[in-house]
N, C-alpha and C. Protein backbone atom coordinates (compact mmCIF):
# COMPACT_ATOMS: atom_id res chain seq x y z
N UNK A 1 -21.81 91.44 193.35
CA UNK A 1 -22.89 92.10 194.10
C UNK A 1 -23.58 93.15 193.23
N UNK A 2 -22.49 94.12 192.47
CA UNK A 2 -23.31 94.90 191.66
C UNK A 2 -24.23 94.42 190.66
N UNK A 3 -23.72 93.14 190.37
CA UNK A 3 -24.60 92.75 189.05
C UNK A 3 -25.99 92.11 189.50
N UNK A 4 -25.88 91.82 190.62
CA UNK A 4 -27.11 91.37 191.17
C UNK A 4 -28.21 92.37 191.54
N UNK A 5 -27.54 93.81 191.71
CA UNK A 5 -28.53 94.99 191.96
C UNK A 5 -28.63 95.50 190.74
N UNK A 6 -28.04 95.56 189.61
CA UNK A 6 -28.26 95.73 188.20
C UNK A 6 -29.54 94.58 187.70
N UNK A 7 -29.44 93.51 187.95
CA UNK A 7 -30.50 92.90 187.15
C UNK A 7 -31.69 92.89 188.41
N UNK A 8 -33.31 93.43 187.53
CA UNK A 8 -34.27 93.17 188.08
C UNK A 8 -34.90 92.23 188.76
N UNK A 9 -34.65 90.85 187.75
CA UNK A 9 -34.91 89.68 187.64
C UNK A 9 -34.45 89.07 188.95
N UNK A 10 -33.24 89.23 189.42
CA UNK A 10 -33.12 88.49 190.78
C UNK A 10 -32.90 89.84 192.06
N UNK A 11 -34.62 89.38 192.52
CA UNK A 11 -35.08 89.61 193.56
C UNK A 11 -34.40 89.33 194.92
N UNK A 12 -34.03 88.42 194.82
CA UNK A 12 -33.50 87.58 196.20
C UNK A 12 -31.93 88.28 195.84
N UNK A 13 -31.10 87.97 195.11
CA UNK A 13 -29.96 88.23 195.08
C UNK A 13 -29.65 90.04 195.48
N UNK A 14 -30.81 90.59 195.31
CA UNK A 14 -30.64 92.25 195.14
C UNK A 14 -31.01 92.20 196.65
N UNK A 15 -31.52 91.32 197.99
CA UNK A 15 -31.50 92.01 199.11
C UNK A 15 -30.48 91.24 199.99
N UNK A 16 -30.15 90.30 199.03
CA UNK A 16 -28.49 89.12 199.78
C UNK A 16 -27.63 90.10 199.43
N UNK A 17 -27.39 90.78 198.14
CA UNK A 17 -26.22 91.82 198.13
C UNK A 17 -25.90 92.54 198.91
N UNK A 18 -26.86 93.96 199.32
CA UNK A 18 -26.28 94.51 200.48
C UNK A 18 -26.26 93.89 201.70
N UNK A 19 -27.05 92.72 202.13
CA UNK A 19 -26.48 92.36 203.16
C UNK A 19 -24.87 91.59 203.58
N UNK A 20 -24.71 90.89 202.59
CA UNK A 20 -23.33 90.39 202.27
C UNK A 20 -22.14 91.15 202.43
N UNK A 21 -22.06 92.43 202.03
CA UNK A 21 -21.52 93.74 201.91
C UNK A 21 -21.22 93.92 203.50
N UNK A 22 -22.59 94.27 203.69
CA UNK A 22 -21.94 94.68 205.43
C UNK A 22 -21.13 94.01 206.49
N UNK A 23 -21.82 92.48 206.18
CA UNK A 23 -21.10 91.21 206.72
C UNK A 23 -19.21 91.86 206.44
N UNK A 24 -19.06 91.50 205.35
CA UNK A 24 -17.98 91.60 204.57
C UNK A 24 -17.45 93.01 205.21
N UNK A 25 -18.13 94.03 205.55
CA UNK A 25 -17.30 95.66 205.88
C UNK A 25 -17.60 95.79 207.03
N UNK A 26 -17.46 95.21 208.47
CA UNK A 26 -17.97 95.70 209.96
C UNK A 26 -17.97 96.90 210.05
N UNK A 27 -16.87 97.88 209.49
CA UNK A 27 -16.39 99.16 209.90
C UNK A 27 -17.66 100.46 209.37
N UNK A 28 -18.53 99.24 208.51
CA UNK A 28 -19.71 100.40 207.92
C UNK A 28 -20.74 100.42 208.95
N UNK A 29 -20.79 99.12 209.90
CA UNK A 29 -21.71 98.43 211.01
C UNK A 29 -22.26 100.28 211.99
């Protein structure tokens, strides 16, 4: 996930990351 918000280049992957994250952590919900 971090490396996907590290690189510019993928657009799509940098707004799937944090969503994935939350999926993945309910308790942050």
């Amino acid at each position: 996930i971090l490396a996907g918000l590290i690189k510019p280049n993928h657009g799509t992957l940098n707004v799937q990351g944090p969503t994935g994250f939350v999926f993945q952590n309910p308790d942050h919900q």
